[in-house]
Protein backbone atom coordinates (compact mmCIF):
# COMPACT_ATOMS: atom_id res chain seq x y z
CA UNK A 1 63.05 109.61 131.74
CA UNK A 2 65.33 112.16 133.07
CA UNK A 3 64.59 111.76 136.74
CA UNK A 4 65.43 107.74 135.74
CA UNK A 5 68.69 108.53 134.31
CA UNK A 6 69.24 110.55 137.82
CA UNK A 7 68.24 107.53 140.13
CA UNK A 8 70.68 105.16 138.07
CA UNK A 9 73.49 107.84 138.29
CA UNK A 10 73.05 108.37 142.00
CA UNK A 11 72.95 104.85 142.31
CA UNK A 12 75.94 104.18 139.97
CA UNK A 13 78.08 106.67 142.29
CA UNK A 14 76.79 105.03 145.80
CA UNK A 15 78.33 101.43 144.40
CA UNK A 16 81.16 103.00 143.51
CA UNK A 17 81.97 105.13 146.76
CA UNK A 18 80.40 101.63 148.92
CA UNK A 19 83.48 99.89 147.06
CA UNK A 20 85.71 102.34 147.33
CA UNK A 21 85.34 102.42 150.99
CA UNK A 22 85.90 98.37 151.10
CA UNK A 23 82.07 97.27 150.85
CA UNK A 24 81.31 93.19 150.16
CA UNK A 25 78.92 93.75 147.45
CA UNK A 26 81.83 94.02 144.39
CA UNK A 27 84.96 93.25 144.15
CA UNK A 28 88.00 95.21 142.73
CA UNK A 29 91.64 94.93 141.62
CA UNK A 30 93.72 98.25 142.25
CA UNK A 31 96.10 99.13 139.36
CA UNK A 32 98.70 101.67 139.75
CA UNK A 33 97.75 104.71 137.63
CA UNK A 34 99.69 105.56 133.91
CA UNK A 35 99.91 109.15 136.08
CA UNK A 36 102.24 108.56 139.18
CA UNK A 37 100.74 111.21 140.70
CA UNK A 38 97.23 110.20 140.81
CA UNK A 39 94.99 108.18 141.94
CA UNK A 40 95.04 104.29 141.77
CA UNK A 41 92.88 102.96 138.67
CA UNK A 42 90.15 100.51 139.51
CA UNK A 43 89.00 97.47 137.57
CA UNK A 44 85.96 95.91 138.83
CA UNK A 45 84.84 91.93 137.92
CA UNK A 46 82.10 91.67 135.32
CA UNK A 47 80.78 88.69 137.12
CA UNK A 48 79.91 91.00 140.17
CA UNK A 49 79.61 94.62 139.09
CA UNK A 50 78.72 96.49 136.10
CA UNK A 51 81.29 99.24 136.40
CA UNK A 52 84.31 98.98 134.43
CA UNK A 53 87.10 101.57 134.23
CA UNK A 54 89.55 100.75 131.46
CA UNK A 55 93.46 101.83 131.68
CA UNK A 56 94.28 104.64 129.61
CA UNK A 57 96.64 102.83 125.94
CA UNK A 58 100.07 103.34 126.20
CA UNK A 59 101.93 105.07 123.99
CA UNK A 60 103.73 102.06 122.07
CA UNK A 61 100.35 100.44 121.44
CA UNK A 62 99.32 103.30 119.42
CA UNK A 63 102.65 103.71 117.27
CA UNK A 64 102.93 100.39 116.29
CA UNK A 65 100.27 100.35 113.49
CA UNK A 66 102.79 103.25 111.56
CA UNK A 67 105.74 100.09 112.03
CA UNK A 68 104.34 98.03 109.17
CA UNK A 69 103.13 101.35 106.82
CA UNK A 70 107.17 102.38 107.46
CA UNK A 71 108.70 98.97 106.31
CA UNK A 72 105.92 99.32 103.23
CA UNK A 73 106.82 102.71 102.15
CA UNK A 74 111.07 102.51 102.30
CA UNK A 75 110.12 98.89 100.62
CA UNK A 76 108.71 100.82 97.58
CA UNK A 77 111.10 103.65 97.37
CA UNK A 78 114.27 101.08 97.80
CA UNK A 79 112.93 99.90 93.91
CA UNK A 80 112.83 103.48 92.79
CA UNK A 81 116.77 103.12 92.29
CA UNK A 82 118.45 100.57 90.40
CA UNK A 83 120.51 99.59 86.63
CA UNK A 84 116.37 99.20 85.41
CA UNK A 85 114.15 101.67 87.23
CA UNK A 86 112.54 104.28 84.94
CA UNK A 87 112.42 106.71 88.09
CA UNK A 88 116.13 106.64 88.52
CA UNK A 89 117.06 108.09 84.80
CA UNK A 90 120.28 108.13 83.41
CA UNK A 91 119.49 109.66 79.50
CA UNK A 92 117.18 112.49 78.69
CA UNK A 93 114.52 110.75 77.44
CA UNK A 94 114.09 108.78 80.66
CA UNK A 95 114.83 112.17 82.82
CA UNK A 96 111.72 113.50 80.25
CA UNK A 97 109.52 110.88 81.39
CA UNK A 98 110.29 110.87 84.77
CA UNK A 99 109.54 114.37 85.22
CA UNK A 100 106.39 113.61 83.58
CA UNK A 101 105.61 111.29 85.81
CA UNK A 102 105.89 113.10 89.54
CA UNK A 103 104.06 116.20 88.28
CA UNK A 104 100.88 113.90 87.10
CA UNK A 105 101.19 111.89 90.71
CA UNK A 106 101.76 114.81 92.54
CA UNK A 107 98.60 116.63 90.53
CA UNK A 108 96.93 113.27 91.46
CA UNK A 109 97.45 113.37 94.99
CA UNK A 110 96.39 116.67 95.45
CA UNK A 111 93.01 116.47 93.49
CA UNK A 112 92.29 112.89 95.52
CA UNK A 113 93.10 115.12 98.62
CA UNK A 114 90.57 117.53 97.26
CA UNK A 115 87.80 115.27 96.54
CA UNK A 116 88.18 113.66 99.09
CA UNK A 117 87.77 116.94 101.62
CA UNK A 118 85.51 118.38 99.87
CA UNK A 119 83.08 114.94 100.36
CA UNK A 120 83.85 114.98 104.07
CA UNK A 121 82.81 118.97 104.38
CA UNK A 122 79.56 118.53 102.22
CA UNK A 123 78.42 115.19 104.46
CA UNK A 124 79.84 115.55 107.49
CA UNK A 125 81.21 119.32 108.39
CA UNK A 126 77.97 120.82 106.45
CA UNK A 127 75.17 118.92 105.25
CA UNK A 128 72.53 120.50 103.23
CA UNK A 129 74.44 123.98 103.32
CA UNK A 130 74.39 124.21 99.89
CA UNK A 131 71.73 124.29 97.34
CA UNK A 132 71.48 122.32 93.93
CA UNK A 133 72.85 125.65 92.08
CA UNK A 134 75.69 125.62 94.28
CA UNK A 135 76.19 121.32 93.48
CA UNK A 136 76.15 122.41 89.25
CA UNK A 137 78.42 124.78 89.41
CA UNK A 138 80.95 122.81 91.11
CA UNK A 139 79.98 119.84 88.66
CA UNK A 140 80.24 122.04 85.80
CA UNK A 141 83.84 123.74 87.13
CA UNK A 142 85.08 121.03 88.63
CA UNK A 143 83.79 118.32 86.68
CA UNK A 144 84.34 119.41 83.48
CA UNK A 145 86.72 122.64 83.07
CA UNK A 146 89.36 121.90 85.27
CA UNK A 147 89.81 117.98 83.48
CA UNK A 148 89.79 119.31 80.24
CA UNK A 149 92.00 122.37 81.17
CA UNK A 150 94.48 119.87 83.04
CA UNK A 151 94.32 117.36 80.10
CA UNK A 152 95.14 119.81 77.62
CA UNK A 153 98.05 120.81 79.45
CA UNK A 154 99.61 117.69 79.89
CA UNK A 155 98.86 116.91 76.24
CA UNK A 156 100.65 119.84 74.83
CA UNK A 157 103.38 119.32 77.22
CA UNK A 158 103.93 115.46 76.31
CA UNK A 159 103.52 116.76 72.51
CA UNK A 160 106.57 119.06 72.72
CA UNK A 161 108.51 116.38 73.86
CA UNK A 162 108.41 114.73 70.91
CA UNK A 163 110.57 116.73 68.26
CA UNK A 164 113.04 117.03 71.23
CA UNK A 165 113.36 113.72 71.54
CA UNK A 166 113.26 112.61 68.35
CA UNK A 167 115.56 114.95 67.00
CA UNK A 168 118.90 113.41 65.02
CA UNK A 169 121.82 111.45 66.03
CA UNK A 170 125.51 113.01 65.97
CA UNK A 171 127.21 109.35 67.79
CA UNK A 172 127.07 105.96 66.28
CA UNK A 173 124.71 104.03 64.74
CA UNK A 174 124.09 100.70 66.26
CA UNK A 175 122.07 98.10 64.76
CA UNK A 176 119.89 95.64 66.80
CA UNK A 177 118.26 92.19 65.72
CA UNK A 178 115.70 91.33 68.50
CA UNK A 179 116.09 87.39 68.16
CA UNK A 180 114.11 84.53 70.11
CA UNK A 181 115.68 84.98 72.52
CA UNK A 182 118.89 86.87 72.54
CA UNK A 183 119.94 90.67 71.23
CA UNK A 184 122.33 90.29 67.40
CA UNK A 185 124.35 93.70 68.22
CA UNK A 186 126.44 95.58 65.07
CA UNK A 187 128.29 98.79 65.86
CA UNK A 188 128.56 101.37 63.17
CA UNK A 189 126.33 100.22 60.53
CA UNK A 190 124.89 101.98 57.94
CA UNK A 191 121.18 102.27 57.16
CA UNK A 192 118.00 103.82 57.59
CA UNK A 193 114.54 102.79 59.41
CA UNK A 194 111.83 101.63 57.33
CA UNK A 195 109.95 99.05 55.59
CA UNK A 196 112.93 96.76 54.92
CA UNK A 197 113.37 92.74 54.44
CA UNK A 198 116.29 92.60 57.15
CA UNK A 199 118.58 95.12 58.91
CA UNK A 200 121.90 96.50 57.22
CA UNK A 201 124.84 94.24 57.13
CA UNK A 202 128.14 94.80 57.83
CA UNK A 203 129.67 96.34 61.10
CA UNK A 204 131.06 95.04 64.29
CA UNK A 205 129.65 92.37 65.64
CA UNK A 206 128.74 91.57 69.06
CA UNK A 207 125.73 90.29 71.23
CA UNK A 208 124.06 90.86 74.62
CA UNK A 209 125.65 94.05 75.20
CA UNK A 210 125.32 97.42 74.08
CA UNK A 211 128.35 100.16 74.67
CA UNK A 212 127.18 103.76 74.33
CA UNK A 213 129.27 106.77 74.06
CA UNK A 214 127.59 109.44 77.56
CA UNK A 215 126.46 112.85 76.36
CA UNK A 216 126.46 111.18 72.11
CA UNK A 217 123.04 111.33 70.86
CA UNK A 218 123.30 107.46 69.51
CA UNK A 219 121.04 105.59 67.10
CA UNK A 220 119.69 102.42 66.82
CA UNK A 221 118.01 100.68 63.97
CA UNK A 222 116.18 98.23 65.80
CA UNK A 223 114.26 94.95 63.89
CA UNK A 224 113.63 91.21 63.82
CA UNK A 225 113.60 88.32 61.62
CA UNK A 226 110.95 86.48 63.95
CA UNK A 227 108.15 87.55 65.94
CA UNK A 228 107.54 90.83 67.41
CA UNK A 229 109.87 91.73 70.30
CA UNK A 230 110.20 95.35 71.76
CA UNK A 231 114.22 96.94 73.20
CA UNK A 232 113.31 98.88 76.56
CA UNK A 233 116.37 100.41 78.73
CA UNK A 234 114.24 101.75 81.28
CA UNK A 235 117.26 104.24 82.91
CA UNK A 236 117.89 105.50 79.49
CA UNK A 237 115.00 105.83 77.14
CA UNK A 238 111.66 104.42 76.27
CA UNK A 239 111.04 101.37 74.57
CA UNK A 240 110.62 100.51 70.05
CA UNK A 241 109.08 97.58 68.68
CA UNK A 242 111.57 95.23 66.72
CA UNK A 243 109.58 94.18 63.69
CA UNK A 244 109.99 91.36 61.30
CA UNK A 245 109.78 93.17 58.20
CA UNK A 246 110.68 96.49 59.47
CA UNK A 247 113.23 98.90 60.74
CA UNK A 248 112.13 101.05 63.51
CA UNK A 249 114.72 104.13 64.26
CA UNK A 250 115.40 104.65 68.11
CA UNK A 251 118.00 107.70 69.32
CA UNK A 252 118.68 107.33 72.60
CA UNK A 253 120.99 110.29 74.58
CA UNK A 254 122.59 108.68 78.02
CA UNK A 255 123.92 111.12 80.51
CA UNK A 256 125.67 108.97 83.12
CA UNK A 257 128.26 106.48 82.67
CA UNK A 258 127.65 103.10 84.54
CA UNK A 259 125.87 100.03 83.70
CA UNK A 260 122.24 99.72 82.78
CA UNK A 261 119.65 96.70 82.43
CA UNK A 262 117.58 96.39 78.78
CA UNK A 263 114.73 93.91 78.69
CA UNK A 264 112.14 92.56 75.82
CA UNK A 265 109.03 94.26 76.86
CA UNK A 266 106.90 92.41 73.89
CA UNK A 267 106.17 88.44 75.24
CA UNK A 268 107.74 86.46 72.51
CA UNK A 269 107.61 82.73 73.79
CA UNK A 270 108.97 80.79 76.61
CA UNK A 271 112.06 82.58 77.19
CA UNK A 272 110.70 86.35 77.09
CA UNK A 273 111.42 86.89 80.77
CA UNK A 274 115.19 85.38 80.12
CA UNK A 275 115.77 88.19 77.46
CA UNK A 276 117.63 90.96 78.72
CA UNK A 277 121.27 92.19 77.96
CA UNK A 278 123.60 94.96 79.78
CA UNK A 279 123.93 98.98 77.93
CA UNK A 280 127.29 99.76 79.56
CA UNK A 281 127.54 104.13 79.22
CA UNK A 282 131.30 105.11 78.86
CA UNK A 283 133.33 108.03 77.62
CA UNK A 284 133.15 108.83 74.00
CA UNK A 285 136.95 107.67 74.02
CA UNK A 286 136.53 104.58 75.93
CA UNK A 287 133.49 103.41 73.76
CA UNK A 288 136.03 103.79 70.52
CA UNK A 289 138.70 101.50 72.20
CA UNK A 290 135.91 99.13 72.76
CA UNK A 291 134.78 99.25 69.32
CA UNK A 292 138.30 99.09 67.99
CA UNK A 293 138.97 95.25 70.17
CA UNK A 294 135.90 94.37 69.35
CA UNK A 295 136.82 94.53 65.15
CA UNK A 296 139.67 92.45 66.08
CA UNK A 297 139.73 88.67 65.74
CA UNK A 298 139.97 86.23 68.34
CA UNK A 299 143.51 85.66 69.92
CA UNK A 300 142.66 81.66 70.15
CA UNK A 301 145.13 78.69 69.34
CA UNK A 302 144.22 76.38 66.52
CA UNK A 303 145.18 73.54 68.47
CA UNK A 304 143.56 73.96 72.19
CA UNK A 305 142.11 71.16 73.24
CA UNK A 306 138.76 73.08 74.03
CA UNK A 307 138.91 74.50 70.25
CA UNK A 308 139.17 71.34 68.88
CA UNK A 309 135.93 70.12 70.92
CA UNK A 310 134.15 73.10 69.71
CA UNK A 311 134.35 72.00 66.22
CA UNK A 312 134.11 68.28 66.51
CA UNK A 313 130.33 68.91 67.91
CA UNK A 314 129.85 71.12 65.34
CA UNK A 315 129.22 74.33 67.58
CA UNK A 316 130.85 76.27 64.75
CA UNK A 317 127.44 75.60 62.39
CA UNK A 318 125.73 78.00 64.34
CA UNK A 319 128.22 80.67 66.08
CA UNK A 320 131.41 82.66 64.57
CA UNK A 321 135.16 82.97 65.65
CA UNK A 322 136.88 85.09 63.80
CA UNK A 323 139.82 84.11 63.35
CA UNK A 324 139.07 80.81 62.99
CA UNK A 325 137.04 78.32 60.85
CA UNK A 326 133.91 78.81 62.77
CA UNK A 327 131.54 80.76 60.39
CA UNK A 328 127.89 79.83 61.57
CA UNK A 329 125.20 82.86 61.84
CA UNK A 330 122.59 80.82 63.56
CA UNK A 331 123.40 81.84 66.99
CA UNK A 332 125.53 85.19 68.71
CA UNK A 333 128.82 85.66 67.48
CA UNK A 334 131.10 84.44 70.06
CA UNK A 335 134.75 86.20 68.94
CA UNK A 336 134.54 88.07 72.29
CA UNK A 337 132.53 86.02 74.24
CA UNK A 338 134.22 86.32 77.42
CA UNK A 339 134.35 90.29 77.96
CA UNK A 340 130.67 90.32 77.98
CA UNK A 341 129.10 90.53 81.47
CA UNK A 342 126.95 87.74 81.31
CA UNK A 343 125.91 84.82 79.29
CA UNK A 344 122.63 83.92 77.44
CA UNK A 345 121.65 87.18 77.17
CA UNK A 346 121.70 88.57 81.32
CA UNK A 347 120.93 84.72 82.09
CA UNK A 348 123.66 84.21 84.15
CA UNK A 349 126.97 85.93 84.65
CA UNK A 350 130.04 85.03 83.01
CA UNK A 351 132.17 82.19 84.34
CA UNK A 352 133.28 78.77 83.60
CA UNK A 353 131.36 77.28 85.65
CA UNK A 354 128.10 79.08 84.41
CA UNK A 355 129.61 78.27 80.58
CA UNK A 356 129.76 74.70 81.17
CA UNK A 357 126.35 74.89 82.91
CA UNK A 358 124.61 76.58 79.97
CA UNK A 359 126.57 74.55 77.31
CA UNK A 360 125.48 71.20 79.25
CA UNK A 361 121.96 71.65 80.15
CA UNK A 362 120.64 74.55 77.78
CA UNK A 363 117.04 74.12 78.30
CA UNK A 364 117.44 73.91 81.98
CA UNK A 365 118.66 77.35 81.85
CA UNK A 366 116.70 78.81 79.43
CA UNK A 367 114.12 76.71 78.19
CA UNK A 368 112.75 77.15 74.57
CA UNK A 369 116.41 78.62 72.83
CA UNK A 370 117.60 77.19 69.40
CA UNK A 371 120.65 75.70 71.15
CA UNK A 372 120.41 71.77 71.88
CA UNK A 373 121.84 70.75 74.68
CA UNK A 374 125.17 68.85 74.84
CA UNK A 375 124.63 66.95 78.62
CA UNK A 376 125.72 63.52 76.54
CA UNK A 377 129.39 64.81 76.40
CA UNK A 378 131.61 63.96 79.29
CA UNK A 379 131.83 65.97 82.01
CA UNK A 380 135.81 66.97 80.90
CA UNK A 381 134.79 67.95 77.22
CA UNK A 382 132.24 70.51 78.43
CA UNK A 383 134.54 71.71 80.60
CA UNK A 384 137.31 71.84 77.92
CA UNK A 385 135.01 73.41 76.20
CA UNK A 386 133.87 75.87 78.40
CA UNK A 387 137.58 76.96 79.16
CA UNK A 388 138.43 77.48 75.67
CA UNK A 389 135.20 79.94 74.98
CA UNK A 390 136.92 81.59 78.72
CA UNK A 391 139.60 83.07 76.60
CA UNK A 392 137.84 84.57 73.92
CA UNK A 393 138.60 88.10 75.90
């Protein structure tokens, strides 16, 4: 075998030099070589040699694999900041968890590196090095004391949290009615959390939209007179169950003023994903001016032409103006319907043309609400309408 391999190399280099020198037995295309300074690169026909000499890749061909892993990765870490990521906190109980949560992916990510090494170095660096001794104590060690060591840590550590974080309020004391499928806001109740038939009366009312006083440790008594829903404000803190039947006790402690995203995080029917309403952080004195305009009634005239509609179609059954005659407590309380950010409960923002959309064609916009749709009325009473609900500021 060896002298074989000799003949065919011998032979191999003969063809090559007889082409080389301009022989009729192959034929050849020159190529000018990826070094300037050396010789030109041959590439011989299949059809009439066997010798092939490939050109050395360029450099772009091998970065352009890292192009699409590049887009991927500043893809992921654009979400990581935004009014409703839980990795860009804003309150302490969010900053809590987020902390949490890079020390357990970083721990991650270094035992995968581990495991991952060490299988390469005991199947491919050093096979059958080590004896069956050697494999139980690393399954004992590594299998066993280190988890149970690591899990205990992060236990204790999630476990001291807890009185931190539950600890009590010194702001307001907000009440929340998680209803199919909009947020029933009162500022400055009284009350406690639980087993209760409904959540306290009284206070301001509002909808949608949550004010919080930064650096106040505020609490919310959070429930629902309908299914099970669940308050989450990702930036801020983690989420509570709203139970019919029940008052569950939430203090939340925001650190940044700005504007923040809440969301249902409980499916509770056809609107769940349509749920969502703005927490707006301010300064302790801002948040008591708010308070303060919204106790006051609505600065509406009796006889507006959009009032008058709102009446005659009986829109005050279900929703309150105070300062008027409409008295309903079906629906949100609509006194200061137009300083809110959005409508329908972070549906769509707030405009007239988005009001006459929703009071026209409801269940296009959110399908499965309480609220029929008024489409039969004439395109200038919804928009009457829609103007008059523009000044409730």
């Amino acid at each position: 075998m060896p002298r074989h391999r000799r003949l065919e190399s011998s032979q191999l280099r003969s063809d090559h030099l007889a082409t080389r020198a301009g022989g009729d037995n192959c034929s050849c295309n020159e190529r000018p070589s990826a070094n300037p300074n050396g010789p030109p690169l041959l590439q011989f026909s299949p059809a009439r040699s066997s010798i092939l000499i490939p050109s050395e890749p360029r450099a772009d061909e091998n970065s352009r694999p890292a192009l699409p892993w590049l887009v991927a990765v500043c893809a992921g870490l654009s979400g990581c900041t935004s009014p409703q990521s839980a990795l860009d906190p804003a309150g302490v109980e969010a900053q809590s968890v987020a902390t949490l949560f890079w020390v357990m992916l970083v721990g991650a990510v270094l035992i995968w590196v581990a495991v991952i090494g060490l299988s390469v170095f005991a199947t491919k660096i050093r096979p059958g090095a080590y004896g069956e001794k050697a494999g139980l104590r690393l399954i004992i060690w590594g299998g066993c004391v280190f988890p149970v060591v690591v899990l205990t840590a992060l236990l204790v550590w999630g476990l001291q949290m807890m009185p931190v974080l539950r600890a009590e309020a010194n702001g307001p004391t907000i009440a929340v009615s998680a209803e199919r499928f909009w947020w029933r806001v009162a500022y400055d109740v009284e009350g406690e959390s639980g087993v209760a038939r409904s959540l306290p009366e009284g206070g301001v009312p509002s909808a949608n939209e949550i004010w919080l006083p930064v650096g106040q440790r505020s609490e919310f008594l959070i429930g629902s007179p309908d299914v099970i829903h669940s308050l989450w404000i990702p930036s801020i803190a983690g989420k509570m169950d709203a139970i019919p039947g029940r008052v569950n006790r939430l203090v939340v402690e925001p650190t940044k003023p700005g504007v923040y995203n809440g969301v249902c995080a409980e499916f509770c029917g056809d609107a769940h994903a349509q749920m969502a309403l703005r927490v707006v952080v301010v300064s302790p004195e801002e948040y008591d001016a708010y308070v303060a305009r919204q106790s006051e009634p609505a600065s509406v005239g009796a006889e507006d032409e959009g009032f008058r509609r709102f009446m005659e179609n009986g829109c005050d059954a279900c929703h309150t103006v105070r300062g008027t005659a409409a008295n309903g407590r079906v629906g949100p309380d609509l006194t200061h319907l137009a300083s809110r950010r959005t409508i329908a409960a972070g549906t769509l923002p707030m405009s007239p043309e988005n009001l006459a959309t929703f009071v026209g064609f409801t269940h296009r916009v959110k399908p499965g609400v309480q609220m029929p749709g008024y489409g039969m009325l004439a395109e200038d009473e919804i928009a009457a309408i829609a103007g008059w609900l523009e000044t409730l500021q």
